[in-house]
N, C-alpha and C. Protein backbone atom coordinates (compact mmCIF):
# COMPACT_ATOMS: atom_id res chain seq x y z
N UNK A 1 10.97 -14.35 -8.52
CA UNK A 1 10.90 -12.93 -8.73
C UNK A 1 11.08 -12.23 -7.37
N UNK A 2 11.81 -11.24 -7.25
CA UNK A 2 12.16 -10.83 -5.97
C UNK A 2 10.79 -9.68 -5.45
N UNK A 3 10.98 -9.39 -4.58
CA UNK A 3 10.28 -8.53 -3.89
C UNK A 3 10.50 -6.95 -4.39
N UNK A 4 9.01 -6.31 -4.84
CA UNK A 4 9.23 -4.87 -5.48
C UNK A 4 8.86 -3.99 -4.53
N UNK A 5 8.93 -3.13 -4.30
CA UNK A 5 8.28 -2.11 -3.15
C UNK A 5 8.03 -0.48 -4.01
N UNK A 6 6.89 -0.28 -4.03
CA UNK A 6 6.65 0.83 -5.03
C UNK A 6 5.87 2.31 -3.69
N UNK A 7 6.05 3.33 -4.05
CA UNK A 7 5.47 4.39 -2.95
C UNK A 7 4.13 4.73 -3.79
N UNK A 8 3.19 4.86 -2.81
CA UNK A 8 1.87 5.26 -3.63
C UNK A 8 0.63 6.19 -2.07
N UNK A 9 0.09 7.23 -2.69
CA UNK A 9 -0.53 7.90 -1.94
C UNK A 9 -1.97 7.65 -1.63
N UNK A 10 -2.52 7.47 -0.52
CA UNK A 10 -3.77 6.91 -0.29
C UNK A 10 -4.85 7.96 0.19
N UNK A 11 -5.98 7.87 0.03
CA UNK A 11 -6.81 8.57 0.59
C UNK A 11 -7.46 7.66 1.26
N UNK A 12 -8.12 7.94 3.04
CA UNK A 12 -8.80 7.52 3.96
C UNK A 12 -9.54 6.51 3.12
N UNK A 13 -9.76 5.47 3.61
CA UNK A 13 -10.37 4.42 3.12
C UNK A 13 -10.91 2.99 3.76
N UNK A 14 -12.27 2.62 4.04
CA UNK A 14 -12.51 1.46 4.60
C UNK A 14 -12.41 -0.18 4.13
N UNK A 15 -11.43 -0.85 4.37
CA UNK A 15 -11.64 -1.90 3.29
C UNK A 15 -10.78 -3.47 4.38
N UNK A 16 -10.93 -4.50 4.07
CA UNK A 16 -10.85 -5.82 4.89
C UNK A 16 -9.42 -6.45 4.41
N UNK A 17 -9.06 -6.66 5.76
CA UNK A 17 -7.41 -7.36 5.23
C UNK A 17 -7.49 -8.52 4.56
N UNK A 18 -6.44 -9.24 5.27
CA UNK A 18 -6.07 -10.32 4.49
C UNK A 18 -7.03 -11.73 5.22
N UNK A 19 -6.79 -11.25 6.32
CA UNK A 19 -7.96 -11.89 7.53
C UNK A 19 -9.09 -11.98 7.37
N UNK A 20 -9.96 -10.89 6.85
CA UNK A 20 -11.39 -10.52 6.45
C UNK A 20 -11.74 -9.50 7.33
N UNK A 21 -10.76 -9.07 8.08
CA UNK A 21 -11.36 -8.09 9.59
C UNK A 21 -10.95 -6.51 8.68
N UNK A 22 -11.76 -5.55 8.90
CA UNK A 22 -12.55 -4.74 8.83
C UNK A 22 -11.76 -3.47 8.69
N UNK A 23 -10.70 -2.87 8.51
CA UNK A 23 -10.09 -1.60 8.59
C UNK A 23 -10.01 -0.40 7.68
N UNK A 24 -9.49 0.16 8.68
CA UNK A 24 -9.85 1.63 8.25
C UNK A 24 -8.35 2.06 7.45
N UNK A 25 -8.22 2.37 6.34
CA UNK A 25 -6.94 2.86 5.36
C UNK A 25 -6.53 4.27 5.93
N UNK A 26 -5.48 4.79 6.92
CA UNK A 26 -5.36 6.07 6.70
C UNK A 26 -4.66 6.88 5.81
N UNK A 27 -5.13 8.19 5.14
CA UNK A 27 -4.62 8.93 4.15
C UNK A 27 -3.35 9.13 4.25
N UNK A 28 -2.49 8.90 2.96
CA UNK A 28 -1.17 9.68 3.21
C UNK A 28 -0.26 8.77 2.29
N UNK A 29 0.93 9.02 2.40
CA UNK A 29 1.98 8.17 1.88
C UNK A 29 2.11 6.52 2.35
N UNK A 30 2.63 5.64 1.73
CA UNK A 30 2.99 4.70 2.27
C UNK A 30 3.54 3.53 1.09
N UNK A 31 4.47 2.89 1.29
CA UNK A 31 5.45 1.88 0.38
C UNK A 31 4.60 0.56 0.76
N UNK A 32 4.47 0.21 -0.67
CA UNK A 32 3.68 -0.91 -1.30
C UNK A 32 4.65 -2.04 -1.45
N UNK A 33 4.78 -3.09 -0.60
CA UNK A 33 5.51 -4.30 -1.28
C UNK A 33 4.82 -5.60 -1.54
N UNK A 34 5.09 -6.00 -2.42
CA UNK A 34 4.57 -7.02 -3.50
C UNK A 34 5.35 -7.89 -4.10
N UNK A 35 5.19 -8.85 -4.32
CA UNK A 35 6.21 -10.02 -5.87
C UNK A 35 6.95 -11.11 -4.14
N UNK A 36 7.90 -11.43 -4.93
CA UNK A 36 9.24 -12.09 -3.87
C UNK A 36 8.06 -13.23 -2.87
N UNK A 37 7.04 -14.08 -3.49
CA UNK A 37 6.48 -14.85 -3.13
C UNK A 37 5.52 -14.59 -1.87
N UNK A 38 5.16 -13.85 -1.73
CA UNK A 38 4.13 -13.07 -0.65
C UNK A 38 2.85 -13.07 -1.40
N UNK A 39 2.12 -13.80 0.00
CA UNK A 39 0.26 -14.54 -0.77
C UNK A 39 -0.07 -12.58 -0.49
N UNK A 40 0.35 -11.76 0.08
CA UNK A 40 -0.60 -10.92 0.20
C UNK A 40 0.35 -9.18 0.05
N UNK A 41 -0.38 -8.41 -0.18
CA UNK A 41 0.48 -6.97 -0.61
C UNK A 41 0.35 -6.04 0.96
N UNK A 42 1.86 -5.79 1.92
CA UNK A 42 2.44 -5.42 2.26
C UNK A 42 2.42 -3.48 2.54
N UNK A 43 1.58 -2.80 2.96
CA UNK A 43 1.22 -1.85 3.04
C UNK A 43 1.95 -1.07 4.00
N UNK A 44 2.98 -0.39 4.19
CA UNK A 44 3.35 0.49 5.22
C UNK A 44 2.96 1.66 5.06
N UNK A 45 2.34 3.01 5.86
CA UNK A 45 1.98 3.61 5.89
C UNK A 45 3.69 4.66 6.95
N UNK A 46 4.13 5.69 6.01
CA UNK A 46 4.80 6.17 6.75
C UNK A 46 4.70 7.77 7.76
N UNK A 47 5.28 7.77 8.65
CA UNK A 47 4.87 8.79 9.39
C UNK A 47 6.09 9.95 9.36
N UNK A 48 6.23 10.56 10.06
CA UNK A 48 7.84 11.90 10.41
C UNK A 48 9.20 11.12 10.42
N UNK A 49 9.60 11.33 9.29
CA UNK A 49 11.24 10.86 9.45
C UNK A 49 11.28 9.21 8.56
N UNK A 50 10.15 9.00 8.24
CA UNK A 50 10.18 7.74 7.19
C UNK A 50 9.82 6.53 8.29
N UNK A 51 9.37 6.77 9.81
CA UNK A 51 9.46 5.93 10.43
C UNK A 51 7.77 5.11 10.25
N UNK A 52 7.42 3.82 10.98
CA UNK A 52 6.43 3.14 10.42
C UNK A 52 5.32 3.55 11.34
N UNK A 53 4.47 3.92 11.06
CA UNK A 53 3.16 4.94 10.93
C UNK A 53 1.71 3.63 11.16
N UNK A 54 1.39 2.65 10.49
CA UNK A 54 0.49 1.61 10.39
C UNK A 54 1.35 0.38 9.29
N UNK A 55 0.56 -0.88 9.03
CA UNK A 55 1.32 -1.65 8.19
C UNK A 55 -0.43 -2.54 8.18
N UNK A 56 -0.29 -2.88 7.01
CA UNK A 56 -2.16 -3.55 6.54
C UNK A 56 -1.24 -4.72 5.62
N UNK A 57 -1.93 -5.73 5.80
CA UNK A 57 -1.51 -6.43 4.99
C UNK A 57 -3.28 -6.87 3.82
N UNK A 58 -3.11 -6.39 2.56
CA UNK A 58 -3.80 -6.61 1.83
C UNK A 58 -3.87 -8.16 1.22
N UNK A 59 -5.00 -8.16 0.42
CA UNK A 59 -4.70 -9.05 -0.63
C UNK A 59 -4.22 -8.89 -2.00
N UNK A 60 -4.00 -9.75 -2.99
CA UNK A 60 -3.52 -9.15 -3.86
C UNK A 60 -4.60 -8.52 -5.09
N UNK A 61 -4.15 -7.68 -5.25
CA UNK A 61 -4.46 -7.33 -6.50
C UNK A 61 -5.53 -5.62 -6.03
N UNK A 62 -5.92 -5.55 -4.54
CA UNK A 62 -5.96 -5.01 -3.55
C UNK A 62 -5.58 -3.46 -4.40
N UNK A 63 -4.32 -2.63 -4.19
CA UNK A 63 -3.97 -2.00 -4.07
C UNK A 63 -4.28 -1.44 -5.47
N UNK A 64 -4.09 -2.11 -6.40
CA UNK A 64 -4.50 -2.06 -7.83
C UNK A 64 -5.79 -1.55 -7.96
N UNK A 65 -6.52 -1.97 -7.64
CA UNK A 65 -8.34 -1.85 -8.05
C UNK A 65 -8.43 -0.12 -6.94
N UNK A 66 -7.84 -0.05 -5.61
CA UNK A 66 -7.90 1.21 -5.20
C UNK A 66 -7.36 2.01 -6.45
N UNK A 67 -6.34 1.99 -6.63
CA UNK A 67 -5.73 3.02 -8.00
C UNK A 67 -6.67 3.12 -8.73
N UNK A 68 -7.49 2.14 -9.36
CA UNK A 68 -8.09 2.12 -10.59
C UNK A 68 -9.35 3.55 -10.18
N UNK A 69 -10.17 3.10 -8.93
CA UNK A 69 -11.45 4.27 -8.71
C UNK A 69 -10.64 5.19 -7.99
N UNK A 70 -9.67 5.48 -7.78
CA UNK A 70 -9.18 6.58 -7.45
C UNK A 70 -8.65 7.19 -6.29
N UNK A 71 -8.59 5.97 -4.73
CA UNK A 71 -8.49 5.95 -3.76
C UNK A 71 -7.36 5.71 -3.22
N UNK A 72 -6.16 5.61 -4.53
CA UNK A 72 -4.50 5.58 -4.08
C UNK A 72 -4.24 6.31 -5.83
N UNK A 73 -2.95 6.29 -5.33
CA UNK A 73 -2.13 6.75 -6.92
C UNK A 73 -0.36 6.34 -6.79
N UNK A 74 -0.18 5.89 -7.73
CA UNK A 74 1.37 5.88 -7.67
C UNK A 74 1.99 7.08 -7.50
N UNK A 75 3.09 7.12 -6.84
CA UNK A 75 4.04 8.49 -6.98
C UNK A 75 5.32 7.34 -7.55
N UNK A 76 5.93 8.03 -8.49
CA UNK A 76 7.49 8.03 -9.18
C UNK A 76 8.65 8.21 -8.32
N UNK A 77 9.08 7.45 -8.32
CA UNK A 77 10.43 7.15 -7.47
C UNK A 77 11.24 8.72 -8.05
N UNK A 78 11.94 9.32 -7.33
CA UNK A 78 13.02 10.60 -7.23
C UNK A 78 13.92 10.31 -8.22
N UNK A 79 14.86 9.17 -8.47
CA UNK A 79 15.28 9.10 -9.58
C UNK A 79 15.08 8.84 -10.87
N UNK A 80 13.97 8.00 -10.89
CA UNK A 80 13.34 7.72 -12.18
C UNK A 80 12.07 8.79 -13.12
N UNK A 81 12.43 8.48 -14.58
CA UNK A 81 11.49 9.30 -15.39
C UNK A 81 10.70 9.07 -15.75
């Protein structure tokens, strides 16, 4: 399965990488990649001009459970309905 990369919006957030070490989530935009055989979910955080801002490497399933209580959200890709 190849590699998906989805955009999703975060609010400030404290939570432990993939390492177990300790970080701080900053608020804002950032492209989620996942699938394409990666033990862990791929976090870029983007800054002015789309350029790379922070990068967290989660674990899986990670990014999901933030969505669920409310501490990210998907945004919809520009072309899609």
């Amino acid at each position: 399965m190849p590699a998906r990369t989805e955009c999703y919006r975060f609010v400030p957030w404290d939570i432990k990488d993939v390492n177990g070490i300790p970080r701080r989530l900053p608020g804002g935009y950032a492209n989620v990649t996942r699938g394409g055989g990666m033990k862990y979910e791929q976090v870029v955080f983007l800054g002015p001009g789309t350029t790379i801002r922070e990068e967290f490497h989660l674990k899986r399933g990670h990014v999901r459970k933030l969505e669920q209580v409310g501490f990210a959200s998907r945004i919809a890709e520009a072309g899609s309905e």
